[in-house]
Protein backbone atom coordinates (compact mmCIF):
# COMPACT_ATOMS: atom_id res chain seq x y z
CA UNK A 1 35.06 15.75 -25.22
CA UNK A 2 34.76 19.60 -25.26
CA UNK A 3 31.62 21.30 -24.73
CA UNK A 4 31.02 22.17 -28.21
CA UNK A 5 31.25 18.36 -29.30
CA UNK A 6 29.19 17.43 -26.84
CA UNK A 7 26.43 20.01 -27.79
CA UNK A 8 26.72 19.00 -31.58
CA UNK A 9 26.69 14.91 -30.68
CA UNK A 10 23.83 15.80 -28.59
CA UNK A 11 21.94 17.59 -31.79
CA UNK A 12 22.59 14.78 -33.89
CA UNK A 13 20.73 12.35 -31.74
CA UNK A 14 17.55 14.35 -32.14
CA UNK A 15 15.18 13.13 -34.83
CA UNK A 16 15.37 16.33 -36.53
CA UNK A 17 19.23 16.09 -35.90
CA UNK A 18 20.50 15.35 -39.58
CA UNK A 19 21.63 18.33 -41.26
CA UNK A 20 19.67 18.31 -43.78
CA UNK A 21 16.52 18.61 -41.40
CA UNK A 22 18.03 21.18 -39.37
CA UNK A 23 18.91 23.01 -42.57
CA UNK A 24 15.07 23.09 -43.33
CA UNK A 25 13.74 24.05 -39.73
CA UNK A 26 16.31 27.02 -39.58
CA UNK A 27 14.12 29.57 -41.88
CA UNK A 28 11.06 29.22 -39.42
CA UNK A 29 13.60 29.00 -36.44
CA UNK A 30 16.85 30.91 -34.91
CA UNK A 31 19.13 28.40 -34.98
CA UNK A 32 20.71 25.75 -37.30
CA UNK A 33 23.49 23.30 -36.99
CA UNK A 34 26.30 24.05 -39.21
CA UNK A 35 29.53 22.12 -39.74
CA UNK A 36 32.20 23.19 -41.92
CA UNK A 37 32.72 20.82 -44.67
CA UNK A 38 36.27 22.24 -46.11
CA UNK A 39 39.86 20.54 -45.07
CA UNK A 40 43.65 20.92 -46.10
CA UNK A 41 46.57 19.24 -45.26
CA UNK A 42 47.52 21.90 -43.30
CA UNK A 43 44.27 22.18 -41.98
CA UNK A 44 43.51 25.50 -42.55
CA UNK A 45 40.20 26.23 -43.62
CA UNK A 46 40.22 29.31 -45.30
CA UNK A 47 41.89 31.58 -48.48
CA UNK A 48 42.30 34.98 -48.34
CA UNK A 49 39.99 37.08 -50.61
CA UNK A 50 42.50 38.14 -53.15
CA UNK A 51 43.49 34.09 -53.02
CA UNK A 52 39.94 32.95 -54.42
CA UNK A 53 39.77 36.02 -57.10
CA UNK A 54 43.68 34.73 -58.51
CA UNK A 55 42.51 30.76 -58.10
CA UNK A 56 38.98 31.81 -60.11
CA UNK A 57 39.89 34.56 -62.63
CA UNK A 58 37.88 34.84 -65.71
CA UNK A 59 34.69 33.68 -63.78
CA UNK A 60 31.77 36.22 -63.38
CA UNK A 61 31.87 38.67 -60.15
CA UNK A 62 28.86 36.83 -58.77
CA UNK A 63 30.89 33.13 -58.81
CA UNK A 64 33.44 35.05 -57.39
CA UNK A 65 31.38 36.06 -54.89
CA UNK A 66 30.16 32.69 -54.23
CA UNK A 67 33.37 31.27 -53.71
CA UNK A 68 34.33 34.31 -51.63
CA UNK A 69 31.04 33.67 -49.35
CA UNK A 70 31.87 29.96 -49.10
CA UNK A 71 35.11 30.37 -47.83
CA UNK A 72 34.09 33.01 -45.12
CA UNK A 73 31.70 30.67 -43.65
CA UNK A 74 33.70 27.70 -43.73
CA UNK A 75 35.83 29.80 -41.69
CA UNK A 76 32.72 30.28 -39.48
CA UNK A 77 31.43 26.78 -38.92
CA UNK A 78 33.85 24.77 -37.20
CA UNK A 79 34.69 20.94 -37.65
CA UNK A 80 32.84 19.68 -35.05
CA UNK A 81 29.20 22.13 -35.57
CA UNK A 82 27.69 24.75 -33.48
CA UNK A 83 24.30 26.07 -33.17
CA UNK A 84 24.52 29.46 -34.97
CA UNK A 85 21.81 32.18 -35.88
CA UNK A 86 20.62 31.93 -39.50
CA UNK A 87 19.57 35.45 -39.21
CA UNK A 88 23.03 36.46 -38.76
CA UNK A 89 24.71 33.72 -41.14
CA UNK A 90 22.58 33.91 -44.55
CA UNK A 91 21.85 36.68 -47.07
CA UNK A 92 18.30 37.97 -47.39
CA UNK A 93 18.65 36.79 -51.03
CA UNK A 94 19.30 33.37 -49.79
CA UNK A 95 16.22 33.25 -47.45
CA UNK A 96 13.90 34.75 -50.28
CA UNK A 97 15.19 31.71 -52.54
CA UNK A 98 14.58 29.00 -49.89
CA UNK A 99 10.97 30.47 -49.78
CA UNK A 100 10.84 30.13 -53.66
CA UNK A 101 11.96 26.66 -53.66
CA UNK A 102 10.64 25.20 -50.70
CA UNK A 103 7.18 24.04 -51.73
CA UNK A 104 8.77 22.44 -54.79
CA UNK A 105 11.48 21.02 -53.27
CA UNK A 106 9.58 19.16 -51.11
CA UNK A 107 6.63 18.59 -53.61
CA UNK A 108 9.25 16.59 -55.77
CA UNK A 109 10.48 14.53 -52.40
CA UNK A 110 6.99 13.46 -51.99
CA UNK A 111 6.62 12.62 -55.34
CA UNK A 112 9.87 10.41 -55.51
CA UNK A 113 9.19 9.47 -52.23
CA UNK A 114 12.59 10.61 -50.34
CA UNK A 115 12.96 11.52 -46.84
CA UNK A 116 14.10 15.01 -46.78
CA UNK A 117 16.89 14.40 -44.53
CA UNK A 118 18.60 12.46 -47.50
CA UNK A 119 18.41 14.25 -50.89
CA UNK A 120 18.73 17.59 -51.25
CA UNK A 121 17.41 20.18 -53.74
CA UNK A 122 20.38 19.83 -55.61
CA UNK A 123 19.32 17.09 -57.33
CA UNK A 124 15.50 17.14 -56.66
CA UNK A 125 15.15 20.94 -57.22
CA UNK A 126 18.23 22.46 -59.24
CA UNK A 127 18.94 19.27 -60.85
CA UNK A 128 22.40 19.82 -60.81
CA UNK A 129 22.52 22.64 -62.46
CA UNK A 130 20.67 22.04 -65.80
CA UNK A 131 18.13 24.41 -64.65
CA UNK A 132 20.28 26.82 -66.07
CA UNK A 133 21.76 25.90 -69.11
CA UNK A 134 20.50 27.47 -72.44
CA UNK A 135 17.59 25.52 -74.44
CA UNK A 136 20.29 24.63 -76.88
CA UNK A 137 22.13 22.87 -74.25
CA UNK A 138 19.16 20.71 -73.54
CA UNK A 139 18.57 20.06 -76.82
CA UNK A 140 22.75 19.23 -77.53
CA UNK A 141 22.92 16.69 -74.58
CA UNK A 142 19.31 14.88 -75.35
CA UNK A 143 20.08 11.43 -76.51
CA UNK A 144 22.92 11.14 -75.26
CA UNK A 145 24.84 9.33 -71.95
CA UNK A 146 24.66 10.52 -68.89
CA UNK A 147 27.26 9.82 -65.92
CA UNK A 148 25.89 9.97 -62.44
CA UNK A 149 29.26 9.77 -60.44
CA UNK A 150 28.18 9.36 -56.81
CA UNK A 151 24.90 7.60 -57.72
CA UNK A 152 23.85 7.64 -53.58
CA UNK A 153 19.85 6.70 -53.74
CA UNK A 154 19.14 7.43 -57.66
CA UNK A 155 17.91 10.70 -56.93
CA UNK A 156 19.88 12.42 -59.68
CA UNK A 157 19.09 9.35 -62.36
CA UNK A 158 15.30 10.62 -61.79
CA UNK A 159 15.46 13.86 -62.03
CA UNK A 160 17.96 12.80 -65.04
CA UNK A 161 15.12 11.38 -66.94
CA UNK A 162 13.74 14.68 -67.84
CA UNK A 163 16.25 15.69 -70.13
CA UNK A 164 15.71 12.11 -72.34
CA UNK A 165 19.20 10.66 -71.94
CA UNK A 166 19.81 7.51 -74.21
CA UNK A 167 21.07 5.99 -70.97
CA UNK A 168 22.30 7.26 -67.13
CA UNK A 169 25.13 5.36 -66.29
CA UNK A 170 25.34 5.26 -62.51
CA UNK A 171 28.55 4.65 -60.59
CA UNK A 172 28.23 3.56 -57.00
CA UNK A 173 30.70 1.37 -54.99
CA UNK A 174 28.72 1.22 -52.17
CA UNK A 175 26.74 -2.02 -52.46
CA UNK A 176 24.60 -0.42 -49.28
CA UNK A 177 23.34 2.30 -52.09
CA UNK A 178 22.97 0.03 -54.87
CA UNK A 179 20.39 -2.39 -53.16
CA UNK A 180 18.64 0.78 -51.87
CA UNK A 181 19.21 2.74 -55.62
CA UNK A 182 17.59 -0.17 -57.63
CA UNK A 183 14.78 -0.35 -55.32
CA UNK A 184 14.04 3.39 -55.27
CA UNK A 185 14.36 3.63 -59.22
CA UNK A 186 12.21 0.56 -59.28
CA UNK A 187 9.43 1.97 -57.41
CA UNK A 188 9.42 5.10 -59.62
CA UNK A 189 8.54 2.71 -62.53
CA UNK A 190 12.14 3.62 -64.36
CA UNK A 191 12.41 1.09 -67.17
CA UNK A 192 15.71 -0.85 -66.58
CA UNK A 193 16.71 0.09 -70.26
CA UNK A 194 17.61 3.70 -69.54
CA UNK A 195 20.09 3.15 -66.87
CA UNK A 196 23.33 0.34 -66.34
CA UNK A 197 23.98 0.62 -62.42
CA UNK A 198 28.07 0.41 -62.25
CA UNK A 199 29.34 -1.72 -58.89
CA UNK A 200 32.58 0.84 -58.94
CA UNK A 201 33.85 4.24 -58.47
CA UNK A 202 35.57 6.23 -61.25
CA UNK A 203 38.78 8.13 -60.21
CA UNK A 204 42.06 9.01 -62.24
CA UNK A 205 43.34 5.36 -62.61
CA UNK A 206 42.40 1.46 -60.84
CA UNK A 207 42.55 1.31 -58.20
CA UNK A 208 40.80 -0.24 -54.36
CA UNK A 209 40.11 1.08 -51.71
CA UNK A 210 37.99 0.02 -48.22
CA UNK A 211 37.22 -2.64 -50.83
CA UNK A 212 35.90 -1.14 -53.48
CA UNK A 213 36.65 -0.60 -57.13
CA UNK A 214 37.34 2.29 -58.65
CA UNK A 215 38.89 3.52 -62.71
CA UNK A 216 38.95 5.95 -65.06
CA UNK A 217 36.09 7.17 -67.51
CA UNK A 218 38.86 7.10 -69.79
CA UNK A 219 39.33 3.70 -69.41
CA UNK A 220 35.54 2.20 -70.24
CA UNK A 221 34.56 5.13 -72.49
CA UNK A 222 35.55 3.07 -75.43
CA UNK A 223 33.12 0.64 -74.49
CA UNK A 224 30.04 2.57 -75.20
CA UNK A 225 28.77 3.63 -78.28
CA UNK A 226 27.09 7.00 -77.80
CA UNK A 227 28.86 10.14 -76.73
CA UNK A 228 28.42 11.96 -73.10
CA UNK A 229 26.32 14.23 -72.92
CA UNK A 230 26.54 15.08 -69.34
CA UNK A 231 28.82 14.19 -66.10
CA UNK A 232 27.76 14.95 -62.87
CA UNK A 233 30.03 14.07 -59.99
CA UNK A 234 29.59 14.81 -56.02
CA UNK A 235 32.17 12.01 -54.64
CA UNK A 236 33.15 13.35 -50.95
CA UNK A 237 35.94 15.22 -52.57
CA UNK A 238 37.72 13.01 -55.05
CA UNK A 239 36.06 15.44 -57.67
CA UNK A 240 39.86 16.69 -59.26
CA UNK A 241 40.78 12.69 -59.63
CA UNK A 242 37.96 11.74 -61.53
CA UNK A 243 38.10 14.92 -64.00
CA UNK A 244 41.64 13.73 -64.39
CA UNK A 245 40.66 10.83 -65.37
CA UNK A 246 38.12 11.73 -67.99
CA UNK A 247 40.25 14.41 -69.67
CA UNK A 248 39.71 12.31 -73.12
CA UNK A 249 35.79 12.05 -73.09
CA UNK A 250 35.45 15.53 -72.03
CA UNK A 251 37.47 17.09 -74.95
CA UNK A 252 36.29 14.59 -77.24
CA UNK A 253 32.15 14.51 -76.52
CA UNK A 254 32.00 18.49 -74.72
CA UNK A 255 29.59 17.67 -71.75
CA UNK A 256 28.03 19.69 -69.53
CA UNK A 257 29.90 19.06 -65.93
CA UNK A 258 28.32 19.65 -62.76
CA UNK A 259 31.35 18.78 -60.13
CA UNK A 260 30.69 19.47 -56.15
CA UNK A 261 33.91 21.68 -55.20
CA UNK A 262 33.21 22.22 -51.52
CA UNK A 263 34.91 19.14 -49.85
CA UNK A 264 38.69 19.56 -49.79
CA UNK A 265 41.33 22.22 -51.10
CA UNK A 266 41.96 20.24 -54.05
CA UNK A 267 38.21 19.81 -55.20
CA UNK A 268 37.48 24.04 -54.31
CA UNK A 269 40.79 24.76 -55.94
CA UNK A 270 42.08 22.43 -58.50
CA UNK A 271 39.27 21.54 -60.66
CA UNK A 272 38.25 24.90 -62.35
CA UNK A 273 42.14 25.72 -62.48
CA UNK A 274 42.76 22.30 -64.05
CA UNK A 275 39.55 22.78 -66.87
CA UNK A 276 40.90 26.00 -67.58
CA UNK A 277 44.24 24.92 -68.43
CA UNK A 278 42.85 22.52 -71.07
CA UNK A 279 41.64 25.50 -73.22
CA UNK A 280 38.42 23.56 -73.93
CA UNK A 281 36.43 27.38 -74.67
CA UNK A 282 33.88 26.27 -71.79
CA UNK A 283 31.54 28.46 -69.72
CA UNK A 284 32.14 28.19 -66.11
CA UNK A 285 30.27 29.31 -62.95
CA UNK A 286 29.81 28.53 -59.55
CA UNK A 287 26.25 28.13 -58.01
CA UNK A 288 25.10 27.36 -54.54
CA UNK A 289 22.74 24.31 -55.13
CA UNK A 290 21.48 24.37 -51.35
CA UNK A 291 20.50 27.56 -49.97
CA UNK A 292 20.74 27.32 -46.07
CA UNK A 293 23.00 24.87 -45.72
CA UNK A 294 27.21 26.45 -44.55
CA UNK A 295 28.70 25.14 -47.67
CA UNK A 296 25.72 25.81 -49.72
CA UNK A 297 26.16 22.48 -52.12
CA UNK A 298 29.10 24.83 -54.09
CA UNK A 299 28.98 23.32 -57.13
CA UNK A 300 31.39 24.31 -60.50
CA UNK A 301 28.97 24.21 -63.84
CA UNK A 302 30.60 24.07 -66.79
CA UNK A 303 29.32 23.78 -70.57
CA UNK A 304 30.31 24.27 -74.04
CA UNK A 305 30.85 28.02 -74.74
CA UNK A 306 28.98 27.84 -78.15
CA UNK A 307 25.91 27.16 -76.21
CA UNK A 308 25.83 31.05 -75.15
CA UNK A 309 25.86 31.88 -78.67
CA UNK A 310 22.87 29.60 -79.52
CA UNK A 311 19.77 30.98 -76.86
């Protein structure tokens, strides 16, 4: 075991060890464990400037930027962590925005009763991303379904439940997360009405693997009803397969997306590229979703481009 592994297997046995803690203590301290979360085939681990401007033309400068930033650090952090100096690593516009969100943040952990070292303010905080959509976006997906792909603990059904869905439909294969999901939305009094807890994973076709389940959107859309009114997806990188595989509900219902792009080449790359060729007139940016962490929770949001015209 090299030196470096040793020093990052070391870190992780500390009880502030999980990155998500040692995310948080790095703003009061000078150093943070960082592990690059971005793999090829090749295994390279980064794209040339002019590479991420061609893969995310027609997005703003400052997604571009985002993307650009992303990439340089992933470059940075290697595969197996190091203790690096946050001073060095983030933006002063970063640290001013984990001052402005820190209190909340950790207000709405209390509140839902989460450990901080697993949810982040993505969910809790920046709730995927609906923070920023226009009031006429809220209003367009009220009453409608909800998909939480990558349910994990139920943090994003709660949060969720602000923006009145008819119903969150939650798809975890994990039975491990399920027991744990149900009790955690049970304890925050969520009536059993407004969500169906799915025992699978959706992808771009059936399919098992490491025994579980996994389909299509496409394939059980036709079982519900109501039309989607949002789908949120942060599933370790199988993000392109499952917006493959829901290619009919999105052109048919025009959700709002929130899809994590940070794990793999094919998530950072393919899935804006692959939206885009659809020609569904969307609004797309990128948005870090977790200041102070090396990948930063880099998350594509994507909504109807009418809803511009409405705030």
């Amino acid at each position: 075991m090299s030196f470096r592994s040793f020093c990052g297997s070391l870190i992780r046995r500390l009880p502030c060890g999980d990155r998500w803690c040692m995310a948080l203590a790095a703003f009061s301290g000078n150093i943070q464990y960082a592990v690059s979360m971005y793999f090829n085939s090749t295994g390279s681990r980064i794209l040339s400037d002019d590479e991420i401007a061609d893969v995310f033309s027609g997005l703003d400068e400052q997604s571009i930027e985002l993307a650009r930033r992303f990439m340089h650090r992933q470059f940075q952090a290697p595969v197996d962590g190091v203790l690096i100096y946050p001073k060095n690593f983030y933006l002063s516009e970063e640290k001013e925005e984990y001052e402005k969100i820190h209190q909340e943040y950790l207000k709405s952990l209390r509140k839902y009763g989460f450990q901080k070292n697993k949810v982040g303010p993505e969910s809790v905080y920046y709730h995927h991303g609906l923070r920023f959509i226009p009031e006429s976006g809220k209003n367009y997906i009220k009453g409608k379904l909800f998909a939480d792909v990558g349910g994990w603990w139920g943090d994003s059904t709660l949060v969720f439940q602000k923006y009145m869905p008819k119903k969150t439909l939650i798809f975890e294969p994990v039975a491990q997360n399920r027991k744990k999901l149900l009790k955690i939305l049970s304890r925050n009094h969520v009536n059993p009405e407004t969500f169906e807890l799915l025992p699978f994973g959706l992808s771009d076709s059936k399919s098992t693997s490491d025994g579980m389940e996994f389909c299509s959107l496409d394939d059980i859309a036709d079982k519900y009803t109501e039309p989607f009114g949002v789908l949120k997806a942060d599933i370790e990188g199988a993000g392109l397969r499952f917006i493959n595989g829901a290619k009919a509900v999105i052109m048919r219902d025009r959700p709002f997306l929130s899809i994590a792009i940070y794990h793999n080449q094919d998530e950072f790359v393919g899935i804006y590229q692959t939206l885009k060729s659809w020609n569904i007139n969307y609004h797309y940016e990128i948005k870090f979703l977790h200041p102070f962490m090396s990948h930063g929770e880099c998350t594509l949001i994507a909504y109807p481009a009418e809803w511009e015209c409405e705030k």
